[in-house]
N, C-alpha and C. Protein backbone atom coordinates (compact mmCIF):
# COMPACT_ATOMS: atom_id res chain seq x y z
N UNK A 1 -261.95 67.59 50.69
CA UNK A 1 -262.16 68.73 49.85
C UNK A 1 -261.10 68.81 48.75
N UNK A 2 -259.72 68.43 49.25
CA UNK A 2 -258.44 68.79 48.09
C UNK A 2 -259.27 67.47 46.88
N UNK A 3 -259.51 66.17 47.04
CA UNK A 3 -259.45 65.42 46.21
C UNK A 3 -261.20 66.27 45.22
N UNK A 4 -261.91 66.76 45.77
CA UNK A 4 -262.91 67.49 45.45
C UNK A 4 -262.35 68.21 44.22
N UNK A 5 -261.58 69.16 44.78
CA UNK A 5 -260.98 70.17 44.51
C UNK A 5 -259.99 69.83 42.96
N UNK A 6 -259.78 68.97 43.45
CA UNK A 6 -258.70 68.28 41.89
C UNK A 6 -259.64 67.81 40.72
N UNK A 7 -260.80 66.96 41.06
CA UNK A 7 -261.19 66.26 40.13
C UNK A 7 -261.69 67.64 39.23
N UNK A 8 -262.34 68.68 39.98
CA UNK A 8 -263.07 69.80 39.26
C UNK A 8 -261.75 70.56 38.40
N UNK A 9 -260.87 70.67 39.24
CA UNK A 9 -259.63 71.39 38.29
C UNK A 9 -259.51 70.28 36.91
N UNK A 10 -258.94 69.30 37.21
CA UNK A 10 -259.39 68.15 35.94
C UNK A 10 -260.28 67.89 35.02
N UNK A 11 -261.58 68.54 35.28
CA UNK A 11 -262.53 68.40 34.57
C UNK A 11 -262.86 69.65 33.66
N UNK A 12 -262.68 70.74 34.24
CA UNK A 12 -262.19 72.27 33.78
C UNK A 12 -261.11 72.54 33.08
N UNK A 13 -260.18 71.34 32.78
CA UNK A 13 -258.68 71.57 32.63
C UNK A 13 -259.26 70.84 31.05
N UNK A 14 -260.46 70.41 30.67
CA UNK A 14 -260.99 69.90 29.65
C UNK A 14 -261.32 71.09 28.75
N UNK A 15 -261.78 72.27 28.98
CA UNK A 15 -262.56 73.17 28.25
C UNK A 15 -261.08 73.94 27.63
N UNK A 16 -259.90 73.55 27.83
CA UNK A 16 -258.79 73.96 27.05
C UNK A 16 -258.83 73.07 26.04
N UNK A 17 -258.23 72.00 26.34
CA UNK A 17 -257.89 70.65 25.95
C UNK A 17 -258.98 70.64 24.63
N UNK A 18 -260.02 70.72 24.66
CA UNK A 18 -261.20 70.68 23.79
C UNK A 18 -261.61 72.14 23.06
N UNK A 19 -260.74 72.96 23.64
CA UNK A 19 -260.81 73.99 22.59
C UNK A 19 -262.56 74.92 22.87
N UNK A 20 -262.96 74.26 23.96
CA UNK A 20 -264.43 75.08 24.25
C UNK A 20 -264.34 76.50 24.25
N UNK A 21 -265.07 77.10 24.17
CA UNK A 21 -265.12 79.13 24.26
C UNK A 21 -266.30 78.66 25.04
N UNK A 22 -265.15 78.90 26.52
CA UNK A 22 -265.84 79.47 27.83
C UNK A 22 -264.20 79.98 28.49
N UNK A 23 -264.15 80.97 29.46
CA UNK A 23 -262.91 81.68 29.64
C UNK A 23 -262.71 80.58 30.91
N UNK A 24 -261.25 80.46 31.20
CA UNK A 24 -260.22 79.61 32.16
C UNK A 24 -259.27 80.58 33.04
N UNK A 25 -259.30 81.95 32.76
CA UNK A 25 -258.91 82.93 33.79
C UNK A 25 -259.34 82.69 34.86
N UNK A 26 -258.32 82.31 35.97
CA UNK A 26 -258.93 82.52 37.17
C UNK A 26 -259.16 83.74 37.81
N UNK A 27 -258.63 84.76 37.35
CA UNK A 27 -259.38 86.39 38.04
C UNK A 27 -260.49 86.46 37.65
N UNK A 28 -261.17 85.68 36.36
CA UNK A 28 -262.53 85.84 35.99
C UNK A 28 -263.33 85.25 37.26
N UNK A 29 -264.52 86.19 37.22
CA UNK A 29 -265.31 85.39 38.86
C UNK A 29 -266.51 84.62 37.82
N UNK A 30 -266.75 84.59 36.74
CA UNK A 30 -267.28 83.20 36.09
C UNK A 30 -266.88 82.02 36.27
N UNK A 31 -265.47 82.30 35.75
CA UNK A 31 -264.70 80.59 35.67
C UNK A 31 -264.56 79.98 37.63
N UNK A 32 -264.38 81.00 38.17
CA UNK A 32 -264.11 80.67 39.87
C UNK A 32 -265.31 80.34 40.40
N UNK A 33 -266.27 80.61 39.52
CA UNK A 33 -268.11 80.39 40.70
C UNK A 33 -268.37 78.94 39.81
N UNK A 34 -267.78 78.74 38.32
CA UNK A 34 -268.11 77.31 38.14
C UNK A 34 -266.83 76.37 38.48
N UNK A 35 -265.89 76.76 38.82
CA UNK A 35 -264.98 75.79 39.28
C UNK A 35 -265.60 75.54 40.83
N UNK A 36 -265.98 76.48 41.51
CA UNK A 36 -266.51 75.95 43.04
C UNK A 36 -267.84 75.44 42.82
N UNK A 37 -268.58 75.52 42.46
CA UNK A 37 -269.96 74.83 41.90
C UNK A 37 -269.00 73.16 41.41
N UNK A 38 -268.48 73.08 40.63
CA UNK A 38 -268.13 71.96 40.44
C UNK A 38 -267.82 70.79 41.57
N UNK A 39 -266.79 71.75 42.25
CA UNK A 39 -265.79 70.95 43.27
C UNK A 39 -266.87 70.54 44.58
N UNK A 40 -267.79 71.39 44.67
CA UNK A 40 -268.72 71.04 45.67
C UNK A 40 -269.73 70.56 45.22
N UNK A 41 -270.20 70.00 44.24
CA UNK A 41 -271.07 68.67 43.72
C UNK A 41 -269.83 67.64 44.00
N UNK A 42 -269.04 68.16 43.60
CA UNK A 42 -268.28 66.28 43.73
C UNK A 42 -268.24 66.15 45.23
N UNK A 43 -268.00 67.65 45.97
CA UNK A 43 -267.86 66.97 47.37
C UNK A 43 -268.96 66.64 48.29
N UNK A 44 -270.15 66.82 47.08
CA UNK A 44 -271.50 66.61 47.61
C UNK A 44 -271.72 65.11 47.34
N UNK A 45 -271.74 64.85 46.72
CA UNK A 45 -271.95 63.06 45.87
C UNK A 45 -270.70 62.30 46.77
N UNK A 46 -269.73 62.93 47.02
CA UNK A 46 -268.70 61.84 48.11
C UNK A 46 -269.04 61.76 49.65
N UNK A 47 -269.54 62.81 49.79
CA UNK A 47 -269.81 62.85 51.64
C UNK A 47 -271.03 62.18 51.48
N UNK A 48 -272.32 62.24 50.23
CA UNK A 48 -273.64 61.89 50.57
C UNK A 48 -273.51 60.44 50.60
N UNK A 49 -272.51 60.21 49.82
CA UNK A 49 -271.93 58.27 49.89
C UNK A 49 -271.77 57.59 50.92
N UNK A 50 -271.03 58.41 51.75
CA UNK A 50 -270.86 57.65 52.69
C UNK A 50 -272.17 57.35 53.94
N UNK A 51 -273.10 58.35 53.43
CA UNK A 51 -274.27 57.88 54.54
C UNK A 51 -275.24 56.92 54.05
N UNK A 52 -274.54 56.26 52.75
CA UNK A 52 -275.85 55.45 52.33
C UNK A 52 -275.52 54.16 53.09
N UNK A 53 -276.72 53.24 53.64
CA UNK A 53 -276.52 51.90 54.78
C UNK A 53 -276.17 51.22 53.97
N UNK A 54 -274.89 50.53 54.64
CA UNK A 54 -274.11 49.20 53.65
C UNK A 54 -274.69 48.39 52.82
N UNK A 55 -275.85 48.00 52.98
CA UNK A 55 -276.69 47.37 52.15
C UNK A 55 -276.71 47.58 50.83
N UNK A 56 -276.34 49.10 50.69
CA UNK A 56 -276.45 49.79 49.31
C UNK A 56 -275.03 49.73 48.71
N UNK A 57 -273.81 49.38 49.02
CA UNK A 57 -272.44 49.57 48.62
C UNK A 57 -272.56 48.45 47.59
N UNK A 58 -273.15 47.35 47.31
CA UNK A 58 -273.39 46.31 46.58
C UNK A 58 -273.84 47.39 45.03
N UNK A 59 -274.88 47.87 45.09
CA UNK A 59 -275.25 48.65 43.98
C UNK A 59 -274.59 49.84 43.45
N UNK A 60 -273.90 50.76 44.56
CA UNK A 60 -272.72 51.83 43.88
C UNK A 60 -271.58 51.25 43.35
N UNK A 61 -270.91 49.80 43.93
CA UNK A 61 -269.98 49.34 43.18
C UNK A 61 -270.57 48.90 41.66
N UNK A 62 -271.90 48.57 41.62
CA UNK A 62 -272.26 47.52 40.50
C UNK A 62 -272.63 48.81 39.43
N UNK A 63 -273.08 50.15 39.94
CA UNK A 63 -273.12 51.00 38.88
C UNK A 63 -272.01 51.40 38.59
N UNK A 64 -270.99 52.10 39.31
CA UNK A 64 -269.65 52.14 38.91
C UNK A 64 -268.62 51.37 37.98
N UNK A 65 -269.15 49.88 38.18
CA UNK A 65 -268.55 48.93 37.72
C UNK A 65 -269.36 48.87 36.19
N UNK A 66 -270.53 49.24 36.02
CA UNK A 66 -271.40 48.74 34.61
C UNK A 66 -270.69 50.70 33.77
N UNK A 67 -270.48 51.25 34.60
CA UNK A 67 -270.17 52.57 34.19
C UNK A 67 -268.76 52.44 33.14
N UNK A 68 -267.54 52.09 34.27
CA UNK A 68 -266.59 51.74 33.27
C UNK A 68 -266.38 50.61 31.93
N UNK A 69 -267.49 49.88 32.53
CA UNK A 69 -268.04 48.78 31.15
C UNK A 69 -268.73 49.19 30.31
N UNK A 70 -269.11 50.18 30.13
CA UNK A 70 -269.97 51.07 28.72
C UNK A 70 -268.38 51.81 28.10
N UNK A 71 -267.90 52.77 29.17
CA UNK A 71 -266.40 53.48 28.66
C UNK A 71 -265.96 52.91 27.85
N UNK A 72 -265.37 51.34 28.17
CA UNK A 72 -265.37 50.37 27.22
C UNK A 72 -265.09 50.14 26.18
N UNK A 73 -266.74 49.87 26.49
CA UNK A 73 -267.79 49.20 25.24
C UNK A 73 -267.63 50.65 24.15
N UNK A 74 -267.82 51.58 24.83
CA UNK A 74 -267.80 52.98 23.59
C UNK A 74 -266.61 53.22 22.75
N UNK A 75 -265.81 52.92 23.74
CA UNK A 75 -264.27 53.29 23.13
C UNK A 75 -264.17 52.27 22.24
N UNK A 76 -264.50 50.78 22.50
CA UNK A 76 -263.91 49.76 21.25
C UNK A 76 -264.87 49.85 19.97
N UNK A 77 -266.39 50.20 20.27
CA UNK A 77 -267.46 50.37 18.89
C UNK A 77 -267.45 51.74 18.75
N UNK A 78 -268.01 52.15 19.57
CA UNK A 78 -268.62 53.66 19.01
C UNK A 78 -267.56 54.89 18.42
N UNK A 79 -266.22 54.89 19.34
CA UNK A 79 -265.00 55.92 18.80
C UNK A 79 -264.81 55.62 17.54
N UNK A 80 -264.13 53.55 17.17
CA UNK A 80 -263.36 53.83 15.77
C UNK A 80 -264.17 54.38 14.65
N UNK A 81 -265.80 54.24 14.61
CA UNK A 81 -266.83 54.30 14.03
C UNK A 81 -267.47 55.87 13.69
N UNK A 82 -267.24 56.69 15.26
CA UNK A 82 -266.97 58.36 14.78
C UNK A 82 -266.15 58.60 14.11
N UNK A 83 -264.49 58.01 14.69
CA UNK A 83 -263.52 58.71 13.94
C UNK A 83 -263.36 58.63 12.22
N UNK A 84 -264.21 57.22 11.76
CA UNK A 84 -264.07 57.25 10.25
C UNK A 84 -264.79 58.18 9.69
N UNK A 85 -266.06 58.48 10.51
CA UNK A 85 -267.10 59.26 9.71
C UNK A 85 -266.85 60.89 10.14
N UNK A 86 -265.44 61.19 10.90
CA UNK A 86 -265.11 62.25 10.37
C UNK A 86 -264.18 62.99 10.20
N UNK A 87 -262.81 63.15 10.86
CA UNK A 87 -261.86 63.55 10.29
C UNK A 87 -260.83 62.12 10.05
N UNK A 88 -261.56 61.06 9.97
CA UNK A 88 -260.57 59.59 10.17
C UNK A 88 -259.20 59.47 11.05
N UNK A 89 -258.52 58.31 10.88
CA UNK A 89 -257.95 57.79 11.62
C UNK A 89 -256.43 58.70 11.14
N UNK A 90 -255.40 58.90 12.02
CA UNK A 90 -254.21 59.58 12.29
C UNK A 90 -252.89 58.82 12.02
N UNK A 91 -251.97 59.34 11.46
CA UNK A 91 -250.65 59.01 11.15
C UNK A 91 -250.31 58.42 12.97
N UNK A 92 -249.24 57.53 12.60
CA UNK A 92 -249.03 56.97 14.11
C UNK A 92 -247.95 58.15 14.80
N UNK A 93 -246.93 59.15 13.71
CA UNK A 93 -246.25 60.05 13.82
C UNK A 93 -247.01 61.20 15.03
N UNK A 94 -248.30 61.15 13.90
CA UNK A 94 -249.58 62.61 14.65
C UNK A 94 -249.67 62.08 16.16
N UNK A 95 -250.53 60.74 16.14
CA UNK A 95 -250.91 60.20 17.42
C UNK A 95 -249.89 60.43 18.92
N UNK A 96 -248.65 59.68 18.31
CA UNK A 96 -247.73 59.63 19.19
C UNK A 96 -246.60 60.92 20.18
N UNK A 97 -246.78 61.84 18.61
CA UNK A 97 -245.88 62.91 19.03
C UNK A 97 -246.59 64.08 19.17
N UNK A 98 -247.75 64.20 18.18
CA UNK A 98 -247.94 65.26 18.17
C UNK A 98 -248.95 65.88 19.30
N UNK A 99 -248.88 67.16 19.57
CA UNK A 99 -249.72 68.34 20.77
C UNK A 99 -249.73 69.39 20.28
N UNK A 100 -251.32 69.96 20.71
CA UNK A 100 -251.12 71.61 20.48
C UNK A 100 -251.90 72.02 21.68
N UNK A 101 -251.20 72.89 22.12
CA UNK A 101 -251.11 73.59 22.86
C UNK A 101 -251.63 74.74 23.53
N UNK A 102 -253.01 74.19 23.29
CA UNK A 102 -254.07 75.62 23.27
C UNK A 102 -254.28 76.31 24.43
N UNK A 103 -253.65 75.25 25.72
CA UNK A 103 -254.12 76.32 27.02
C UNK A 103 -253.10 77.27 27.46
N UNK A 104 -252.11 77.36 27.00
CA UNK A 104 -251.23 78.50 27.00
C UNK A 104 -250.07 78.26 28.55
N UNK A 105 -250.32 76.74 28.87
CA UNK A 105 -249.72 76.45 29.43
C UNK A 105 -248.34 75.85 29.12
N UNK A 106 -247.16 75.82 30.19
CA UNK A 106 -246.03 75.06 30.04
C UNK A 106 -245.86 73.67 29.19
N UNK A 107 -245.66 73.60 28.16
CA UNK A 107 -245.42 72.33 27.60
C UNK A 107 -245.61 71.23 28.10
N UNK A 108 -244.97 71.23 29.26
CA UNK A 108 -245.05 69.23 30.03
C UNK A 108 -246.43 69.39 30.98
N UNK A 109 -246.91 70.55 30.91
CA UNK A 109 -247.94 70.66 31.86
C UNK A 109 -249.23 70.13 30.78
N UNK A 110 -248.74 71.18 29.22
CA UNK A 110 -249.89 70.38 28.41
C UNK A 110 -249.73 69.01 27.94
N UNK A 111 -248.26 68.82 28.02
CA UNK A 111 -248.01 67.27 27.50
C UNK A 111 -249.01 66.29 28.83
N UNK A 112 -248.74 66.43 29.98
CA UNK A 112 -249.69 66.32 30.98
C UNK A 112 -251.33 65.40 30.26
N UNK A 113 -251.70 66.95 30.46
CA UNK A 113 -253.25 66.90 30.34
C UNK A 113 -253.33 66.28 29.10
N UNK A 114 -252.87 66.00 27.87
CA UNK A 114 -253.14 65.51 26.57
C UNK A 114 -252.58 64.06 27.18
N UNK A 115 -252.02 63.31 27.53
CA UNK A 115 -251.71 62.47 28.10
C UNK A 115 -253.03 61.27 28.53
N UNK A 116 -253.04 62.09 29.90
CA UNK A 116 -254.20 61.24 30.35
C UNK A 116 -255.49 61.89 29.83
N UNK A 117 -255.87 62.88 28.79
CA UNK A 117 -257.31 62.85 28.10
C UNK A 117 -257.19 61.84 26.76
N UNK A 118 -256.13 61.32 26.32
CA UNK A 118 -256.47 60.80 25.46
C UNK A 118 -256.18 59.19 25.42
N UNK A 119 -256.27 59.10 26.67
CA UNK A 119 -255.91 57.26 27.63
C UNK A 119 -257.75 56.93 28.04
């Protein structure tokens, strides 16, 4: 459940990061009924895994595996190819140093999340 539990905080920890208008209060009982909706699809798709007969582990690795091979494939064609056609490519100064800080969190917490969203 905790590793459940993380990926959904991680994935929710996006709608800052991206600047979405949907609220991230956790006293809100919106943001808390889609953070548990989240965390329990993932912990639905991990427990239902494990009952599939070995036979089938050949094909979840091979989609998994063709999965991160599109990531890829997108990141080396399709990104540099958005980014010209619209706010273009970034000073190496911007790239490297720069953060903003929209979730109103601790600095190294957003240095954090800008970190590994943009790896």
């Amino acid at each position: 459940m905790s590793n459940s539990q993380a990926g959904a905080n991680y994935l929710l920890s996006e709608i800052n990061a991206f600047n979405i208008d949907f609220t991230t209060d956790v006293n809100d009982i919106k943001c808390r009924a889609v953070q548990w909706i989240v965390s329990e699809a993932l912990l639905g798709i991990s427990v239902l895994t494990t009952f599939l007969p070995p036979r089938f582990y050949k094909h979840v690795f091979r989609i998994a595996a063709a999965v991160v091979v599109l990531d890829f494939l997108l990141n080396i064609i399709w990104l540099p190819i958005g980014v010209a056609k619209t706010y273009g490519f970034q000073t190496a100064d911007f790239v490297f140093t720069g953060t903003y800080n929209l979730t109103g969190a601790p600095p190294v917490w957003n240095w954090c999340i800008v970190i590994v969203t943009s790896h």
